[in-house]
C-alpha atoms as a PDB file:
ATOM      1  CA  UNK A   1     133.868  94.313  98.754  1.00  0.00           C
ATOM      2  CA  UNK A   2     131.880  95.220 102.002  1.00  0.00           C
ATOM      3  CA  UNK A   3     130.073  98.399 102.459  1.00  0.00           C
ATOM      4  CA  UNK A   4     129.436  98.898 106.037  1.00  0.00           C
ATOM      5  CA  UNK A   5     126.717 100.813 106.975  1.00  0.00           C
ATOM      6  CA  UNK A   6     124.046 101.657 109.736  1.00  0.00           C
ATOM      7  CA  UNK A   7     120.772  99.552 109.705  1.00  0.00           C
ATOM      8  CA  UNK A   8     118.165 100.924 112.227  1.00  0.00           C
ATOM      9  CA  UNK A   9     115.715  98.216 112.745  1.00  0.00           C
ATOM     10  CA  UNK A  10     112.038  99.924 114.114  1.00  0.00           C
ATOM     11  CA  UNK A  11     109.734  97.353 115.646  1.00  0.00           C
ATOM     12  CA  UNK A  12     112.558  94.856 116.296  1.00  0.00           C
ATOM     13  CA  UNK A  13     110.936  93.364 119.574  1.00  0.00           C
ATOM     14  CA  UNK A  14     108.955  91.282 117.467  1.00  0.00           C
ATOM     15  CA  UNK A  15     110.832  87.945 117.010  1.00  0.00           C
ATOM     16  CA  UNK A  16     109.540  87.329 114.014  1.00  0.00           C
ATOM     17  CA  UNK A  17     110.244  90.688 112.247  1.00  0.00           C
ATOM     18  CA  UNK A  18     113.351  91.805 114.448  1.00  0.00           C
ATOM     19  CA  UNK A  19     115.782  88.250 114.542  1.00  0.00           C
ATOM     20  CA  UNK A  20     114.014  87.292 111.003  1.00  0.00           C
ATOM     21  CA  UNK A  21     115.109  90.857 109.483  1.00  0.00           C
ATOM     22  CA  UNK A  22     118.453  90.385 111.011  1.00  0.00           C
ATOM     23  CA  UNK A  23     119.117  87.158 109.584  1.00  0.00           C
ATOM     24  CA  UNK A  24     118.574  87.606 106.253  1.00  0.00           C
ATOM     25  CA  UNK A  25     121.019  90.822 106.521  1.00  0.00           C
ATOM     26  CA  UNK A  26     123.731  88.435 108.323  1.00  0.00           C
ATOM     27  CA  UNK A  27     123.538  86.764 104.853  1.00  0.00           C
ATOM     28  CA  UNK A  28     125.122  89.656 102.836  1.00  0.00           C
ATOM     29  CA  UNK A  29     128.505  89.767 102.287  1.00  0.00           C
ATOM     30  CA  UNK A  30     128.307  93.353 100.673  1.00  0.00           C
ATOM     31  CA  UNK A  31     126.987  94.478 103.888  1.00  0.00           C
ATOM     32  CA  UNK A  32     129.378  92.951 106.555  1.00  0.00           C
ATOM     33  CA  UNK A  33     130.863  95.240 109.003  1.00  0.00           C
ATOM     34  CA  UNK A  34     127.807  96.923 109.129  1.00  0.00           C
ATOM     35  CA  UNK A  35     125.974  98.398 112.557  1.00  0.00           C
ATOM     36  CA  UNK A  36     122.496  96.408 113.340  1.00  0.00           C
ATOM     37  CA  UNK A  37     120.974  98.889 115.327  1.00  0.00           C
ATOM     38  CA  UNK A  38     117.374  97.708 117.091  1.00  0.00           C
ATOM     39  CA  UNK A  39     114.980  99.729 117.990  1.00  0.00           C
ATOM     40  CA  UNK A  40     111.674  99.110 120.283  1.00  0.00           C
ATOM     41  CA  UNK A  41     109.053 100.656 122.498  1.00  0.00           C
ATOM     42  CA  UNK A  42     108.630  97.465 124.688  1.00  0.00           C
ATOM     43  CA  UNK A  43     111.534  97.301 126.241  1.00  0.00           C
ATOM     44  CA  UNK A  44     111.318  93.286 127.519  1.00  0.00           C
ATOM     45  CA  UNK A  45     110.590  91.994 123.759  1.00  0.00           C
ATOM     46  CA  UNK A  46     113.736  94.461 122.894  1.00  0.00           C
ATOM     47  CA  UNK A  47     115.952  92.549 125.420  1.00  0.00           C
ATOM     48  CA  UNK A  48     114.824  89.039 124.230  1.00  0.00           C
ATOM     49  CA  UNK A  49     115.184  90.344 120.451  1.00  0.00           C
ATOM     50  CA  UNK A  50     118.465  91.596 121.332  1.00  0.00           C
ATOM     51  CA  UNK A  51     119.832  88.707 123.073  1.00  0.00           C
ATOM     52  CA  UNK A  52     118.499  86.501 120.311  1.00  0.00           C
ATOM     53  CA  UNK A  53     119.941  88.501 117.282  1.00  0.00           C
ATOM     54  CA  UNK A  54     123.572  88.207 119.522  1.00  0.00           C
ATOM     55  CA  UNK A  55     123.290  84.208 120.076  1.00  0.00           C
ATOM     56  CA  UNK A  56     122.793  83.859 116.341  1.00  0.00           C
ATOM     57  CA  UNK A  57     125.728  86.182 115.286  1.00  0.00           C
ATOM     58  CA  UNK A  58     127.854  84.255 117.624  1.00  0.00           C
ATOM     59  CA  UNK A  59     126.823  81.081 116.111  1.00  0.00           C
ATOM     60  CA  UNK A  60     126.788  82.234 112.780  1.00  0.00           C
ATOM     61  CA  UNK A  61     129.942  84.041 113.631  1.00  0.00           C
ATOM     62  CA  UNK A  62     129.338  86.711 111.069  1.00  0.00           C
ATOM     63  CA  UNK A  63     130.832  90.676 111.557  1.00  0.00           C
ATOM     64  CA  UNK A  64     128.196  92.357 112.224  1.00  0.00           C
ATOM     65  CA  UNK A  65     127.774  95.015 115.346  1.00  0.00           C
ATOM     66  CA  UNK A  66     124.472  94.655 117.086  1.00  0.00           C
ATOM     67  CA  UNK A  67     122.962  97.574 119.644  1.00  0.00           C
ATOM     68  CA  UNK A  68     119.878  98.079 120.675  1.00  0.00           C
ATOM     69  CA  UNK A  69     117.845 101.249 122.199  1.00  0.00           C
ATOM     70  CA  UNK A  70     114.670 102.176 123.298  1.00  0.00           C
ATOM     71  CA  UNK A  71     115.523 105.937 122.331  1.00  0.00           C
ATOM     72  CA  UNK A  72     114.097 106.430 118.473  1.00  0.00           C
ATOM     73  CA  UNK A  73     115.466 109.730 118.304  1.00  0.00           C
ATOM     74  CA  UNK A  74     119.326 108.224 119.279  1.00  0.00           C
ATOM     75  CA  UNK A  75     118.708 105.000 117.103  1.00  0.00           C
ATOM     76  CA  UNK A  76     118.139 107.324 114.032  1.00  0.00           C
ATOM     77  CA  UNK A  77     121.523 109.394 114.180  1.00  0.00           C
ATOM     78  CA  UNK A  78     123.485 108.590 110.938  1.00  0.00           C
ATOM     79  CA  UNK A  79     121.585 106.100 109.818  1.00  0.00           C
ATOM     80  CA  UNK A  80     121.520 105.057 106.574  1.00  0.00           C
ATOM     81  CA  UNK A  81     118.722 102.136 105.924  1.00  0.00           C
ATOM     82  CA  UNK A  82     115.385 101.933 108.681  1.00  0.00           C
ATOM     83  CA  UNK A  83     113.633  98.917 107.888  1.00  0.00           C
ATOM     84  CA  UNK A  84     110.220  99.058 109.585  1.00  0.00           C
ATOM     85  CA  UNK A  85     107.566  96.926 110.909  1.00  0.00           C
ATOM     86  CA  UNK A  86     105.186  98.527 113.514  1.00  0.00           C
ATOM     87  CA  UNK A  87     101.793  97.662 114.817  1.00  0.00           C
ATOM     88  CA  UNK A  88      98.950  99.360 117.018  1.00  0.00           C
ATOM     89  CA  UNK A  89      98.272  97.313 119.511  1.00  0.00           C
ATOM     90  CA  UNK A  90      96.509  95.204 120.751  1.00  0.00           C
ATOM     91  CA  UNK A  91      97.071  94.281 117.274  1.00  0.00           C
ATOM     92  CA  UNK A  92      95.005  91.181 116.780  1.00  0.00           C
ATOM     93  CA  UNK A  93      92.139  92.221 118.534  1.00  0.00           C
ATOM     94  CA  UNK A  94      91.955  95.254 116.840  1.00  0.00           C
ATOM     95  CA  UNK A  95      91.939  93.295 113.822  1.00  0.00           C
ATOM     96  CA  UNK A  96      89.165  91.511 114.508  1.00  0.00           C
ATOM     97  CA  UNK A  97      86.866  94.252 114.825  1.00  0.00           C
ATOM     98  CA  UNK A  98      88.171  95.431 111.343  1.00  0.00           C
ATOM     99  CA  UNK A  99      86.603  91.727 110.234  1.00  0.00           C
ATOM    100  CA  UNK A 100      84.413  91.972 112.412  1.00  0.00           C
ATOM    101  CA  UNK A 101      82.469  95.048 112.316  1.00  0.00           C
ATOM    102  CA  UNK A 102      82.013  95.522 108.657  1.00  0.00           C
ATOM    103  CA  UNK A 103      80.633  92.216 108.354  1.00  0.00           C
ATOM    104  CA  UNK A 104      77.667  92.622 111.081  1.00  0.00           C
ATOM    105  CA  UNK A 105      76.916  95.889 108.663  1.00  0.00           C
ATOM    106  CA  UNK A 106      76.652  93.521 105.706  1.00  0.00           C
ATOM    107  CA  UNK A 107      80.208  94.034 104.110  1.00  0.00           C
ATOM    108  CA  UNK A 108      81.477  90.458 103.406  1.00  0.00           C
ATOM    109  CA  UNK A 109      85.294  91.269 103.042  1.00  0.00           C
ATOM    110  CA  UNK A 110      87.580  87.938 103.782  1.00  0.00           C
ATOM    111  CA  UNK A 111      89.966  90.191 105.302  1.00  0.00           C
ATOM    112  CA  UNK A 112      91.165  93.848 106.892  1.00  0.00           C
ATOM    113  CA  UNK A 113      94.224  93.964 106.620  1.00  0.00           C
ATOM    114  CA  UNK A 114      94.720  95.671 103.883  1.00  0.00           C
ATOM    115  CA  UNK A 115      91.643  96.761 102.106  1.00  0.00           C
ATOM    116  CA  UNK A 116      87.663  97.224 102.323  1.00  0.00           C
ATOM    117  CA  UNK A 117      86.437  99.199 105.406  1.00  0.00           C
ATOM    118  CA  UNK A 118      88.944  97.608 107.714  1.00  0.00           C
ATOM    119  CA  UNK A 119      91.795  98.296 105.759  1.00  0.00           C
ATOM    120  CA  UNK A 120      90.392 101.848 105.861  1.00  0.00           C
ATOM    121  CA  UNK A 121      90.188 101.508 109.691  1.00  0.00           C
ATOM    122  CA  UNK A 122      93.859  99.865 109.873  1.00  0.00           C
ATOM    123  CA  UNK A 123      95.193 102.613 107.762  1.00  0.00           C
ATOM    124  CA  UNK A 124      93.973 105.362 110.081  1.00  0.00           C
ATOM    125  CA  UNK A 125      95.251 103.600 113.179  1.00  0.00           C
ATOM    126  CA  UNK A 126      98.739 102.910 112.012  1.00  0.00           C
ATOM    127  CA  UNK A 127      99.393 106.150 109.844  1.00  0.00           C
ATOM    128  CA  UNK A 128      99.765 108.573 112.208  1.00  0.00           C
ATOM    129  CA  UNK A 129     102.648 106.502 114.123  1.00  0.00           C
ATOM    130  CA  UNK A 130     104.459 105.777 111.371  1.00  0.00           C
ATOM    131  CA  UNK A 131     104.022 109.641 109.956  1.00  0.00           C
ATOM    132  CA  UNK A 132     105.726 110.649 113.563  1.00  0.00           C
ATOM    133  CA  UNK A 133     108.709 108.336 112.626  1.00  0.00           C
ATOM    134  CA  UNK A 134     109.430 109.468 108.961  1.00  0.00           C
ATOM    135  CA  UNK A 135     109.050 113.218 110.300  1.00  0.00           C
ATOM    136  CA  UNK A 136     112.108 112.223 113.279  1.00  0.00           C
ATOM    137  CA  UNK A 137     113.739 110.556 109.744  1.00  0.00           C
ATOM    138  CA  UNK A 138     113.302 114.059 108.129  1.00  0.00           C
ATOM    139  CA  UNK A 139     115.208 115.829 110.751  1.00  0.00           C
ATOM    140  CA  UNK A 140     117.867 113.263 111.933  1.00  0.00           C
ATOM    141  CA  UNK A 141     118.624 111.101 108.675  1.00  0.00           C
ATOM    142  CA  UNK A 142     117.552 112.406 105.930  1.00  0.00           C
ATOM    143  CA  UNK A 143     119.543 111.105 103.053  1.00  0.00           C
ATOM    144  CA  UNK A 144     118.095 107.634 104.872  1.00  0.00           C
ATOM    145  CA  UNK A 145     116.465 105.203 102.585  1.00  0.00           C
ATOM    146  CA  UNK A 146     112.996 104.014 104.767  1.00  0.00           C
ATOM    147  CA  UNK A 147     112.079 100.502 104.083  1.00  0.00           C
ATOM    148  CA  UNK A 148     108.375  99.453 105.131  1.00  0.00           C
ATOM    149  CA  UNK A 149     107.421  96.326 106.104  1.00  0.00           C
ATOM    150  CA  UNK A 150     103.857  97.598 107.864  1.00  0.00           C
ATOM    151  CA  UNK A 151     100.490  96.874 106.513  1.00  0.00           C
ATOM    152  CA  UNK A 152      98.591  98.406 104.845  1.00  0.00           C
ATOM    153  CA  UNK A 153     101.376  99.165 102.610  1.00  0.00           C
ATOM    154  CA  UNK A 154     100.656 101.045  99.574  1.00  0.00           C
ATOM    155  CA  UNK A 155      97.850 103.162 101.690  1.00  0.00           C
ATOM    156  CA  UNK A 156     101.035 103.806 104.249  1.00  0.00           C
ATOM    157  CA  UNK A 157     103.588 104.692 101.457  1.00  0.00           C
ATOM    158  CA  UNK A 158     101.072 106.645  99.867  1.00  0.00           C
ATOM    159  CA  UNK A 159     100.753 108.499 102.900  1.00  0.00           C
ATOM    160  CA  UNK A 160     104.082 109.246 103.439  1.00  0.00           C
ATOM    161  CA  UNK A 161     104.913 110.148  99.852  1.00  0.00           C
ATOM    162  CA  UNK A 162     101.810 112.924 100.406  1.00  0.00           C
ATOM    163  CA  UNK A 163     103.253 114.335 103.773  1.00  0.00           C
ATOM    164  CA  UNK A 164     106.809 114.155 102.529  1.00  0.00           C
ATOM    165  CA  UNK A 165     106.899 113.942  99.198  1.00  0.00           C
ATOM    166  CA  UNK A 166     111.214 113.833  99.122  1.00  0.00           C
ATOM    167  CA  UNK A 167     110.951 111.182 101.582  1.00  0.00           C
ATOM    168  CA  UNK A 168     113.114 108.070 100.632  1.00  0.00           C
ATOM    169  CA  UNK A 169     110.888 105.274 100.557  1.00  0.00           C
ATOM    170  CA  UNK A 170     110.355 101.865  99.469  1.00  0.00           C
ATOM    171  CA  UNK A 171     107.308  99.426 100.398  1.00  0.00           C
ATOM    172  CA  UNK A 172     108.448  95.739 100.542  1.00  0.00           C
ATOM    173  CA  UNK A 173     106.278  92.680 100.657  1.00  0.00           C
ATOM    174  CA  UNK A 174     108.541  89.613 100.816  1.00  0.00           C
ATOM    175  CA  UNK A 175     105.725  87.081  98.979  1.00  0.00           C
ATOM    176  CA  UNK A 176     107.456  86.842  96.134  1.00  0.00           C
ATOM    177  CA  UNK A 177     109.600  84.792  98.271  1.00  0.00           C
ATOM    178  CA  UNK A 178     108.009  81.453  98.625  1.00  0.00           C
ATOM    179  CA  UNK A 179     108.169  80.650  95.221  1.00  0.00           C
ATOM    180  CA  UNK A 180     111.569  79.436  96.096  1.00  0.00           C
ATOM    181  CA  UNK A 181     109.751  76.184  97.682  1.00  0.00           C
ATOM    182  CA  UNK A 182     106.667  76.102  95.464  1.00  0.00           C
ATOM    183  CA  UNK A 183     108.233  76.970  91.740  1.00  0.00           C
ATOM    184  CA  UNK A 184     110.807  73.986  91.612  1.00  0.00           C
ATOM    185  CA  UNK A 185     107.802  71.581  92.756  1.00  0.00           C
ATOM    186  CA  UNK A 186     105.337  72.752  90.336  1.00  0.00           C
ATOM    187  CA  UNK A 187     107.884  73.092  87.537  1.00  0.00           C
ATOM    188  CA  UNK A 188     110.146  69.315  88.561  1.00  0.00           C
ATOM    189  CA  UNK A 189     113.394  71.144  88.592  1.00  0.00           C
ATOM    190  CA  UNK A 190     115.942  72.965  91.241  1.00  0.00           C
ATOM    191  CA  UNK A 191     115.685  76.972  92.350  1.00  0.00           C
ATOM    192  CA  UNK A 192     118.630  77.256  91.042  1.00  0.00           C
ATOM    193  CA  UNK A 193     117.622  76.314  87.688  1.00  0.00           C
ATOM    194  CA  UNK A 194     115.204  79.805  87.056  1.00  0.00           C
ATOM    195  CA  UNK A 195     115.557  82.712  85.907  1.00  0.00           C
ATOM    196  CA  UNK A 196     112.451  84.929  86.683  1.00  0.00           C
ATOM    197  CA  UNK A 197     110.873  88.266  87.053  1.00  0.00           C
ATOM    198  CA  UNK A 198     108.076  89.169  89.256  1.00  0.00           C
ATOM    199  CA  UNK A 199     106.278  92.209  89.863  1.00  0.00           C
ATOM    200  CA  UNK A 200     102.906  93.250  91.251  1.00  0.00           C
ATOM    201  CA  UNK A 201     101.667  94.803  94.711  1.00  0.00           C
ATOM    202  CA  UNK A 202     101.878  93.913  98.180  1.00  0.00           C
ATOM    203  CA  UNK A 203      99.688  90.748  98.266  1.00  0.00           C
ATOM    204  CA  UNK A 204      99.150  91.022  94.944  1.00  0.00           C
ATOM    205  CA  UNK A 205     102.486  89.605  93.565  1.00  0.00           C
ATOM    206  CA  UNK A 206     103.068  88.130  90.032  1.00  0.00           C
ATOM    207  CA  UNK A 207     105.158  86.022  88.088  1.00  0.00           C
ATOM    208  CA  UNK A 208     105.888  88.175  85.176  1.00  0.00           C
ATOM    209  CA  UNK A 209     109.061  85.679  83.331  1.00  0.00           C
ATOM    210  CA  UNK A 210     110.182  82.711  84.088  1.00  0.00           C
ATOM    211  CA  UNK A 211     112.370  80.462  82.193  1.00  0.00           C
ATOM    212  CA  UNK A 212     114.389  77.210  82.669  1.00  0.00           C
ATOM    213  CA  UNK A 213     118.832  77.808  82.867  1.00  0.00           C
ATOM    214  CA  UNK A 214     119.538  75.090  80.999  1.00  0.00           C
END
């Protein structure tokens, strides 16, 4: 049985995030029928992500409406999943000097993404945005179930569970993921073969079960 429902997509002119999201959602057959709804500041990336996510449904030929706006505030009415992946930009730059700078001070962090000073300095940058969007979530959608896909994620949910604390969220980290390809290698057998359970934080994830089918 399908359950159609209304999947606002923020940050979809990123290729990566925007026709990657979409493809793993034209995979579910619970969710067929549903609206794809993509949502973007840039409004070039927005039309390539667009006219990307409609080439594959037509190949894929899978029921699925896809619309795309530059309007948050009209993207938001009745939905009832946002999955999210924004960035401050010029992102990579930016994240350079959080490598960057705390290392000429003497801080030897591999990276700042996520934690150490330039985690701190990512989390200030990319807070406030995202804060803006939950609060037009508040008022438009409410019942809404937020996904995040933005780094640094538990600083970021932790955020938003402090400003709203009724908010609907959920912070993903797909990681876990890739042990499809690098479990049956290490173990000689097929995916299809475990059973396992994994838990953990975002870049932190963990294998907590795992045991053969047969």
């Amino acid at each position: 049985m399908a359950y159609a429902k209304k999947i606002v997509l923020i940050g979809a002119g990123s290729l990566q995030f925007g026709l990657g999201t979409v493809g793993s959602i034209f995979k579910s057959k619970i969710l067929e029928g549903s609206t794809i709804t993509l949502h973007d500041i840039n409004a070039e990336n927005l039309n390539l992500a667009t006219e990307a996510c409609l080439t594959a449904k037509k190949e894929q030929e899978v029921n699925f409406i896809i619309e795309s706006t530059l309007d948050r505030k009209e993207a938001l009415q009745e939905a009832d999943f946002i999955i999210s992946s924004i960035e401050v930009t010029p992102r990579f730059d930016l994240w350079d000097q959080d490598l960057d700078i705390p290392r000429e001070l003497g801080n030897k962090q591999m990276m700042g993404e996520n934690g150490g000073p330039g985690g701190l300095f990512h989390s200030l940058r990319i807070i406030p945005p995202i804060l803006e969007i939950c609060g037009d979530v508040m008022n438009i959608c409410p019942n809404a179930w937020f996904i995040n896909f933005s780094n640094p994620m538990s600083r970021i949910c932790l955020a938003i569970h402090r400003k709203y604390p009724k908010f609907k969220v959920v912070g993903l980290c797909h990681e876990i993921g890739f042990v499809e390809e690098t479990l049956p290698k290490m173990l000689n057998t097929t995916y299809e073969n475990l059973d396992f359970k994994a838990g953990g934080l975002n870049h932190f994830g963990v294998i907590l079960e795992i045991k053969y089918k047969d």
